[in-house]
PDB file of N, CA and C in Angstrom:
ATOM      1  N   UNK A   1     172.321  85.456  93.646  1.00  0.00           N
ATOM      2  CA  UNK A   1     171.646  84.668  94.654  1.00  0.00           C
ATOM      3  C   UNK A   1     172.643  83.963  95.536  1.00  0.00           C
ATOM      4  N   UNK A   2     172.350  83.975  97.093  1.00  0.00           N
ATOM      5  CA  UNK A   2     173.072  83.307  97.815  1.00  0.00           C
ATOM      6  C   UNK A   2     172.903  81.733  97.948  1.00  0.00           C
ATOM      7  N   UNK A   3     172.390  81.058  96.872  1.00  0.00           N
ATOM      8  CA  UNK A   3     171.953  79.813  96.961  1.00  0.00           C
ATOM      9  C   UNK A   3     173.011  78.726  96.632  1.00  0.00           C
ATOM     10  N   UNK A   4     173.219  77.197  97.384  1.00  0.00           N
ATOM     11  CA  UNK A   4     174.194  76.469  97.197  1.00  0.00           C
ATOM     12  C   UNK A   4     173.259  75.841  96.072  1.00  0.00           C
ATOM     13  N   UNK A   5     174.335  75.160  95.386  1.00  0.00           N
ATOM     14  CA  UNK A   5     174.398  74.377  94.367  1.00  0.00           C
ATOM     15  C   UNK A   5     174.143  73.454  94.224  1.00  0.00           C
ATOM     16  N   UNK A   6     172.835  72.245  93.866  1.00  0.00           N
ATOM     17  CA  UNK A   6     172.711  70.877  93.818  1.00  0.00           C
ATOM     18  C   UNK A   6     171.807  70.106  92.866  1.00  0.00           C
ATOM     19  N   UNK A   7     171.438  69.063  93.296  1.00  0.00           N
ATOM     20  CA  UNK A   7     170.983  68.142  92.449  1.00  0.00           C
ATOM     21  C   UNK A   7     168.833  68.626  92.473  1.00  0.00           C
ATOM     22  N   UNK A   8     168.706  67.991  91.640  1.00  0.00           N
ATOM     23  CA  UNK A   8     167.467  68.619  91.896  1.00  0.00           C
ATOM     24  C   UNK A   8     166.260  67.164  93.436  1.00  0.00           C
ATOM     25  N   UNK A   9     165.446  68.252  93.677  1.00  0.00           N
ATOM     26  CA  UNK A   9     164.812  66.768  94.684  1.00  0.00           C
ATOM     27  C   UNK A   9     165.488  67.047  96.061  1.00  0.00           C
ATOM     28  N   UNK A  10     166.332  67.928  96.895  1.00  0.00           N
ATOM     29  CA  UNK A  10     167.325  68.167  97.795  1.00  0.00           C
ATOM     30  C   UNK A  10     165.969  68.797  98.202  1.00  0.00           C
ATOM     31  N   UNK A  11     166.214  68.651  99.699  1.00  0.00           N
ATOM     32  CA  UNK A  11     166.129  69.467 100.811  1.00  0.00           C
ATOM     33  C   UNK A  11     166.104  70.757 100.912  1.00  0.00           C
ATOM     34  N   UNK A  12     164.715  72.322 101.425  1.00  0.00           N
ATOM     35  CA  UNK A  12     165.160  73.190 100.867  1.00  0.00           C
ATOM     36  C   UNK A  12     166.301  74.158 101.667  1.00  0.00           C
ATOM     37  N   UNK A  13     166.706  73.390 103.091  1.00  0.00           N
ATOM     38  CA  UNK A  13     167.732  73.464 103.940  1.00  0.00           C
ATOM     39  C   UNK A  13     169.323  73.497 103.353  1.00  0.00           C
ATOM     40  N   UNK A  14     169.009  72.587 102.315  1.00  0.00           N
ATOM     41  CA  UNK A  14     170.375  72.051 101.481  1.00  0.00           C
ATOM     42  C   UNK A  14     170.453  73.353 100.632  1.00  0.00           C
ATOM     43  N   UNK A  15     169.236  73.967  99.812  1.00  0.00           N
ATOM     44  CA  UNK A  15     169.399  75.046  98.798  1.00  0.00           C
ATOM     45  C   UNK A  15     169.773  76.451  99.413  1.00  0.00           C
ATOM     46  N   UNK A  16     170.051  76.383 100.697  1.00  0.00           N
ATOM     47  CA  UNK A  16     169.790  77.922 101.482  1.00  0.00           C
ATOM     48  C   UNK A  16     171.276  78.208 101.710  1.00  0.00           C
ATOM     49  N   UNK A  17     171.683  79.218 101.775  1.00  0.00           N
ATOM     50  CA  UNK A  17     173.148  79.229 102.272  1.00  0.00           C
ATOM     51  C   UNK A  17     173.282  79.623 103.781  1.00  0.00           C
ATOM     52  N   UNK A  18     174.615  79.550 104.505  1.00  0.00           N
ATOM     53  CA  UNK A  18     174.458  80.073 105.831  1.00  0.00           C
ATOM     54  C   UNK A  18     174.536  81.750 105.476  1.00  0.00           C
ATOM     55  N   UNK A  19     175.041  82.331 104.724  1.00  0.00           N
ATOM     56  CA  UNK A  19     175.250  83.621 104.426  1.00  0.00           C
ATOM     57  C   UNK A  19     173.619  83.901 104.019  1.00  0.00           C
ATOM     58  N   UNK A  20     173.271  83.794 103.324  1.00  0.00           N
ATOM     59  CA  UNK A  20     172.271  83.803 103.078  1.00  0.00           C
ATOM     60  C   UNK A  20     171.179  84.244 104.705  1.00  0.00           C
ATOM     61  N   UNK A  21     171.104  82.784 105.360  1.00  0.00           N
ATOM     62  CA  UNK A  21     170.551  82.940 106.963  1.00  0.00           C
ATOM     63  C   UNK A  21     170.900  83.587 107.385  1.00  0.00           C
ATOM     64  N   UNK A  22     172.450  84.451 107.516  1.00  0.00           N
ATOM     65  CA  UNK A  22     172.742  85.451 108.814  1.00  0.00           C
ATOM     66  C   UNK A  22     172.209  86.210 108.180  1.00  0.00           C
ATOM     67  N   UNK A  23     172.237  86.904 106.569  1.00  0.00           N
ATOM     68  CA  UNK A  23     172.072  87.877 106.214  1.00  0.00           C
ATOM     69  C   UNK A  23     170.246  88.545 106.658  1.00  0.00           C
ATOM     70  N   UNK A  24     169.681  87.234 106.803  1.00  0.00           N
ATOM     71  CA  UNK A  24     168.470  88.252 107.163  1.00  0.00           C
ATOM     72  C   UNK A  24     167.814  87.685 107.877  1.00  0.00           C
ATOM     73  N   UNK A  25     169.050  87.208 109.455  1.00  0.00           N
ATOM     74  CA  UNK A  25     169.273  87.351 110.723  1.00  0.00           C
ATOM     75  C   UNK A  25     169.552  89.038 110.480  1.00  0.00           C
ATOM     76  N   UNK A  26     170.140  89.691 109.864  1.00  0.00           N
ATOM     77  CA  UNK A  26     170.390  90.761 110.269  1.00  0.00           C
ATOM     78  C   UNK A  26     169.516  92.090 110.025  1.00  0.00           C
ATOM     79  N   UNK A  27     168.203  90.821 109.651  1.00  0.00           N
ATOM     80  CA  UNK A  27     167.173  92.253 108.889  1.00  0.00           C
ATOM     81  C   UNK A  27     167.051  92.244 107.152  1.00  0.00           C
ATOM     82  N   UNK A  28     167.899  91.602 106.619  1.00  0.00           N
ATOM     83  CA  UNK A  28     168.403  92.251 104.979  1.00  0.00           C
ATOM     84  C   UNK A  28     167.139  91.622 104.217  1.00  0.00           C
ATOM     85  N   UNK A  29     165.796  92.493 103.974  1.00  0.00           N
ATOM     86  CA  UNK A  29     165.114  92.420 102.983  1.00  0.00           C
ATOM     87  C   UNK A  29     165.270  91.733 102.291  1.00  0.00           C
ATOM     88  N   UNK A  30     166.214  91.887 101.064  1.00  0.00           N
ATOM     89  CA  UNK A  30     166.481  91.538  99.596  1.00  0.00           C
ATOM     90  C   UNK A  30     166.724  89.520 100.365  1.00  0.00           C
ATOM     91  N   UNK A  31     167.852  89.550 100.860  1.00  0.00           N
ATOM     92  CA  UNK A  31     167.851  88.128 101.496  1.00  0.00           C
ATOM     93  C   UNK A  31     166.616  87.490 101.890  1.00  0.00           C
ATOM     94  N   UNK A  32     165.712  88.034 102.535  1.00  0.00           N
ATOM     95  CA  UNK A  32     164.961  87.138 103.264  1.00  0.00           C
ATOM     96  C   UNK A  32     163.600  86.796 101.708  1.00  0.00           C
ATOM     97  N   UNK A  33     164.016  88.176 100.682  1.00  0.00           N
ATOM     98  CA  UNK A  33     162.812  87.558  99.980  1.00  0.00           C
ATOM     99  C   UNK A  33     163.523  86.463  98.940  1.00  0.00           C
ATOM    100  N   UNK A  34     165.132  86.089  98.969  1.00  0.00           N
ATOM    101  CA  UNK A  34     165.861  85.219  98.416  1.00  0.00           C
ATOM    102  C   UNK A  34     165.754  84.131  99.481  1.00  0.00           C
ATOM    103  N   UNK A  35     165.616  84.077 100.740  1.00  0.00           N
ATOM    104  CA  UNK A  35     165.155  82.667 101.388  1.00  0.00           C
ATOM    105  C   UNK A  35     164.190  82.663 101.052  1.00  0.00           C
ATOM    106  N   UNK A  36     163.093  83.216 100.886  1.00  0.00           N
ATOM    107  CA  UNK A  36     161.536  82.732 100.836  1.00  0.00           C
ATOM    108  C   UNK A  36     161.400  82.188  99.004  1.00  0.00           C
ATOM    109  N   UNK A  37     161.883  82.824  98.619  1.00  0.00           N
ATOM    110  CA  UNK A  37     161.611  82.256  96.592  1.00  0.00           C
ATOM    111  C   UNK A  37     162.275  81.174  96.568  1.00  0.00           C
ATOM    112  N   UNK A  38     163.780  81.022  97.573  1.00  0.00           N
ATOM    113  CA  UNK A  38     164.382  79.504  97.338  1.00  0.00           C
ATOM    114  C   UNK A  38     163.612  78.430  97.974  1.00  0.00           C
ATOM    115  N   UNK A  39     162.599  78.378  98.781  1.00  0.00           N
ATOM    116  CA  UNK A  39     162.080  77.787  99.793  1.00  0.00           C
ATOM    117  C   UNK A  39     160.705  77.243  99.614  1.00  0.00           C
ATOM    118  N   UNK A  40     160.456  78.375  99.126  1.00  0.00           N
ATOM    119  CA  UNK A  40     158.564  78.839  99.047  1.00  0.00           C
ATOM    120  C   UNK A  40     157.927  77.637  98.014  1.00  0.00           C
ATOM    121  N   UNK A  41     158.474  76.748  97.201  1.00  0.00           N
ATOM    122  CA  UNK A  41     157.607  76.154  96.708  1.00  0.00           C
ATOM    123  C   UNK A  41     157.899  74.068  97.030  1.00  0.00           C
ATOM    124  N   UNK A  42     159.083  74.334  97.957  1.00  0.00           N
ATOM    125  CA  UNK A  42     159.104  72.716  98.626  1.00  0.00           C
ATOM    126  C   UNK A  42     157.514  73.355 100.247  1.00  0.00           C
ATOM    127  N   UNK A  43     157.737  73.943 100.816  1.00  0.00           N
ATOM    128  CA  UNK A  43     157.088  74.703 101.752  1.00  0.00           C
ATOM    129  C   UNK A  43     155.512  74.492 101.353  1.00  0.00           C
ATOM    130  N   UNK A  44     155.223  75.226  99.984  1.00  0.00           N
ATOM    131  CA  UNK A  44     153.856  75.082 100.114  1.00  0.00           C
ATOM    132  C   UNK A  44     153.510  73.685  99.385  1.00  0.00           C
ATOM    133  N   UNK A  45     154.611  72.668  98.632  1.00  0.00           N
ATOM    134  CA  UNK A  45     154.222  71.451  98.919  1.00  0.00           C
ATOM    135  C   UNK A  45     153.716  70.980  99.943  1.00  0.00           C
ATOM    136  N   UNK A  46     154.766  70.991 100.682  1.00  0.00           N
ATOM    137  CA  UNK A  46     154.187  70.121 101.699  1.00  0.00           C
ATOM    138  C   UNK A  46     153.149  70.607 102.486  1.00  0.00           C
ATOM    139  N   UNK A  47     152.802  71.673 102.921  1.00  0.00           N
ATOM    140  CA  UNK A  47     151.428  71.934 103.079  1.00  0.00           C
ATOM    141  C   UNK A  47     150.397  71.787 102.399  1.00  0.00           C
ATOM    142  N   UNK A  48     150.128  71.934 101.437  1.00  0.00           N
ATOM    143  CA  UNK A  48     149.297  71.409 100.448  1.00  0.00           C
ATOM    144  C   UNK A  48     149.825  69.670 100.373  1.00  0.00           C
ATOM    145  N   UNK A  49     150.710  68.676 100.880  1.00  0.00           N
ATOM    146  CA  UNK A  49     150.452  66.975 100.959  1.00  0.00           C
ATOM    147  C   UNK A  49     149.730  67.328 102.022  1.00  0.00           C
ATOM    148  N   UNK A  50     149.969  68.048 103.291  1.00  0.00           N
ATOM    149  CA  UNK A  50     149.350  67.774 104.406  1.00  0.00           C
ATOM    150  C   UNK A  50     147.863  68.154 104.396  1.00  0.00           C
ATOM    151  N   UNK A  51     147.303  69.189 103.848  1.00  0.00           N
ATOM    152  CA  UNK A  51     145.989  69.810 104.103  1.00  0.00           C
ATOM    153  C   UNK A  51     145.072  69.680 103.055  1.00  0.00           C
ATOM    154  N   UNK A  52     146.082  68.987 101.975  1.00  0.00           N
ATOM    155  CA  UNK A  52     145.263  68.888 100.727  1.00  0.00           C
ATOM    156  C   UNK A  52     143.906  69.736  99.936  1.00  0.00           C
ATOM    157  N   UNK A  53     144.494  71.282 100.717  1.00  0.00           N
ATOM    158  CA  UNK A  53     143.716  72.301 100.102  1.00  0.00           C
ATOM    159  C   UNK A  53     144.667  73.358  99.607  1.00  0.00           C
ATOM    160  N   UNK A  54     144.010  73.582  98.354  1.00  0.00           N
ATOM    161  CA  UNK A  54     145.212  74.854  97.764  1.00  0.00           C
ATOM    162  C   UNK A  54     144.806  76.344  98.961  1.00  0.00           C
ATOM    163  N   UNK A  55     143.533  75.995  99.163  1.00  0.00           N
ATOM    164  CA  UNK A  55     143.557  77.828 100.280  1.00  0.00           C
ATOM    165  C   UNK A  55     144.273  77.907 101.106  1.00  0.00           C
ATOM    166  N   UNK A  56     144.106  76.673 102.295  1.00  0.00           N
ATOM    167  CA  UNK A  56     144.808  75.941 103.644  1.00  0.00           C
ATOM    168  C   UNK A  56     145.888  76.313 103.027  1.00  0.00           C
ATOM    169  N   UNK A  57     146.653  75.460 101.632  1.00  0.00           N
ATOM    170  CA  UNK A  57     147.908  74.951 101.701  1.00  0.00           C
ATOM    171  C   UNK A  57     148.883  76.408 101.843  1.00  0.00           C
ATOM    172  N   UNK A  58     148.593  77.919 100.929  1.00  0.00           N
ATOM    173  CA  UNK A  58     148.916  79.118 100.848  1.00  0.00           C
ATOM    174  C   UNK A  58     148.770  79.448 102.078  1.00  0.00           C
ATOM    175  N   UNK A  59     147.795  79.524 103.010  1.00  0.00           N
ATOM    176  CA  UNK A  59     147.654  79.836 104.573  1.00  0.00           C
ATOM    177  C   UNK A  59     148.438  79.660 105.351  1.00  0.00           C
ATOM    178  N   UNK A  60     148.877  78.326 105.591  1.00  0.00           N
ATOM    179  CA  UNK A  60     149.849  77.579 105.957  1.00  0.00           C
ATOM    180  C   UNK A  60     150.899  77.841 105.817  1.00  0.00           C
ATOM    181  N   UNK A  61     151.384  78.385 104.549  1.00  0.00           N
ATOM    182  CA  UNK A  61     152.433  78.503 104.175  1.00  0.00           C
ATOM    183  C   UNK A  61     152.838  80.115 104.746  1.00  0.00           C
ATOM    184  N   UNK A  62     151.744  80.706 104.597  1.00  0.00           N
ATOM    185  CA  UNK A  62     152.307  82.140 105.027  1.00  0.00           C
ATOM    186  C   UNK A  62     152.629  82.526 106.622  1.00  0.00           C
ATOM    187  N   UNK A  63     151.657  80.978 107.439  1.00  0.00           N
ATOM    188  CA  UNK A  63     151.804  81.710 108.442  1.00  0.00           C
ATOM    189  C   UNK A  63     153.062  80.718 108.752  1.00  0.00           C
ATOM    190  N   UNK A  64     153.573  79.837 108.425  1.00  0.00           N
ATOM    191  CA  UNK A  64     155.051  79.459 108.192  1.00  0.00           C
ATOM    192  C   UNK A  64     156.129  80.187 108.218  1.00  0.00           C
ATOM    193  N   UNK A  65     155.778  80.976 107.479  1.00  0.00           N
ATOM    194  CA  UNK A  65     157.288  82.511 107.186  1.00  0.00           C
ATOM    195  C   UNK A  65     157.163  83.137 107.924  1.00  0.00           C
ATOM    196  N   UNK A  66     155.828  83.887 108.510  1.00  0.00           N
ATOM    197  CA  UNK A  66     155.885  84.585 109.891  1.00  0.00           C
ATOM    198  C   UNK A  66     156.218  83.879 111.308  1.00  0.00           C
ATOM    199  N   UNK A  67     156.683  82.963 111.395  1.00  0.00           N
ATOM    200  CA  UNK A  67     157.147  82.001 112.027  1.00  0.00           C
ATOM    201  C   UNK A  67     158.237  81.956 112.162  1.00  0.00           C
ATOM    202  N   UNK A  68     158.805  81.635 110.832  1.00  0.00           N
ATOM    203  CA  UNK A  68     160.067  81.796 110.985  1.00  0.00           C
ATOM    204  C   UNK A  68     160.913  82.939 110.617  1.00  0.00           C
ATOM    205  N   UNK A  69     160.557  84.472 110.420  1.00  0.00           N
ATOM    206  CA  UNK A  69     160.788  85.173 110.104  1.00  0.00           C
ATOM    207  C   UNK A  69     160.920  85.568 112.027  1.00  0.00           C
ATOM    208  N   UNK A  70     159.567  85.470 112.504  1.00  0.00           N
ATOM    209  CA  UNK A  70     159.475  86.125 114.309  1.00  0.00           C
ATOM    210  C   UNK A  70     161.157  85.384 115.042  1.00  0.00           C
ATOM    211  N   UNK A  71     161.643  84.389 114.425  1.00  0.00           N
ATOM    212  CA  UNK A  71     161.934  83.347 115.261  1.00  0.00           C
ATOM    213  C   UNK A  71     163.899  82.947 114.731  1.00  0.00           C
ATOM    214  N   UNK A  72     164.076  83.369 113.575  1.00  0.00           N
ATOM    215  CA  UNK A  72     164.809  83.623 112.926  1.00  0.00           C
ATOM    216  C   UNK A  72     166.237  83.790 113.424  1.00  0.00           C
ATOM    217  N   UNK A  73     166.408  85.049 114.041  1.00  0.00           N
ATOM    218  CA  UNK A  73     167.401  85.403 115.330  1.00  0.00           C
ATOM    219  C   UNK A  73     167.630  84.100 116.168  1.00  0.00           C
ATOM    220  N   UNK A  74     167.079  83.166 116.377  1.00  0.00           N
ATOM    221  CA  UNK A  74     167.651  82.418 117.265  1.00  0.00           C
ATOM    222  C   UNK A  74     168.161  80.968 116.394  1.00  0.00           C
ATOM    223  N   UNK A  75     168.125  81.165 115.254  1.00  0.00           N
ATOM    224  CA  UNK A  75     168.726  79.873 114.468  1.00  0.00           C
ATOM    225  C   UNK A  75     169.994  79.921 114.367  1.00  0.00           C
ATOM    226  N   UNK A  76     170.855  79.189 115.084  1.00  0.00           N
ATOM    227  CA  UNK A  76     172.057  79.253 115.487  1.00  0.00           C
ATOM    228  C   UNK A  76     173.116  78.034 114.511  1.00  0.00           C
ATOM    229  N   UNK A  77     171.855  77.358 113.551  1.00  0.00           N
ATOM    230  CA  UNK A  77     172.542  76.808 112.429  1.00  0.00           C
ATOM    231  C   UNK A  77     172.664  75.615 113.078  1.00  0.00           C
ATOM    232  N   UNK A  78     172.955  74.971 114.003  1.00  0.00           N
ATOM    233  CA  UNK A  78     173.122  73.456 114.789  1.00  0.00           C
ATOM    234  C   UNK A  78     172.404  72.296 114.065  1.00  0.00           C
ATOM    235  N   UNK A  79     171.187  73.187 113.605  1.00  0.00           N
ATOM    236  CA  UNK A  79     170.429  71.936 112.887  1.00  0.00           C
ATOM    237  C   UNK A  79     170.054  72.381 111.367  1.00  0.00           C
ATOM    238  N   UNK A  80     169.467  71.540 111.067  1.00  0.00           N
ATOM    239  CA  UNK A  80     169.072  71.964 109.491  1.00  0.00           C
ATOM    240  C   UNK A  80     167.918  73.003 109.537  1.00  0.00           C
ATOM    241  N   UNK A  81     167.752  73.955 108.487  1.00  0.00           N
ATOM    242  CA  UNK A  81     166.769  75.116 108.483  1.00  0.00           C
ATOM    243  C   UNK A  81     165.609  74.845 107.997  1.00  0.00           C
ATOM    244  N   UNK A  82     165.570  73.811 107.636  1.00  0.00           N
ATOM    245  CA  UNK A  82     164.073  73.072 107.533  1.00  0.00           C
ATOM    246  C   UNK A  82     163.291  72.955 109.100  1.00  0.00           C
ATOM    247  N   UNK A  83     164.144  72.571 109.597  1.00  0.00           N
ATOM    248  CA  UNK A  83     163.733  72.444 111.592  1.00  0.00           C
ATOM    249  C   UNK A  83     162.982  73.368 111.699  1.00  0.00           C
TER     250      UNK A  83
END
């Protein structure tokens, strides 16, 4: 796994690596389903604090990744990947 190393309770920006991000900036499958498993369950927290429905909160969450999956290519890293 391309995942950095930390404390637990972090940011899931903090758990992601930049290798990791270019890697699927560049397309790489296996990576992007290693961003989404490192990610996927601060993500559908917080959709589920916000919507306080488990259906919504999975909904939400998926159309989240297609989001940032469409959009991906232009994360140039400047800010945190939570953004």
């Amino acid at each position: 796994m391309r995942r950095l190393k930390g404390a637990g309770g972090e940011a899931p920006q903090d758990r992601v690596s930049p290798d990791l991000i270019e890697a699927c900036k560049r397309g790489d499958e296996r990576a992007w389903s290693e961003l989404v498993e490192a990610t996927h369950r601060d993500v559908y927290a917080l959709c589920y604090r916000i919507l306080g429905n488990p259906d919504d909160a999975a909904e939400a969450t998926q159309e989240t990744y297609l989001k940032v999956w469409r959009n991906l290519k232009g994360f140039r890293g400047e800010a945190m990947f939570s953004t």
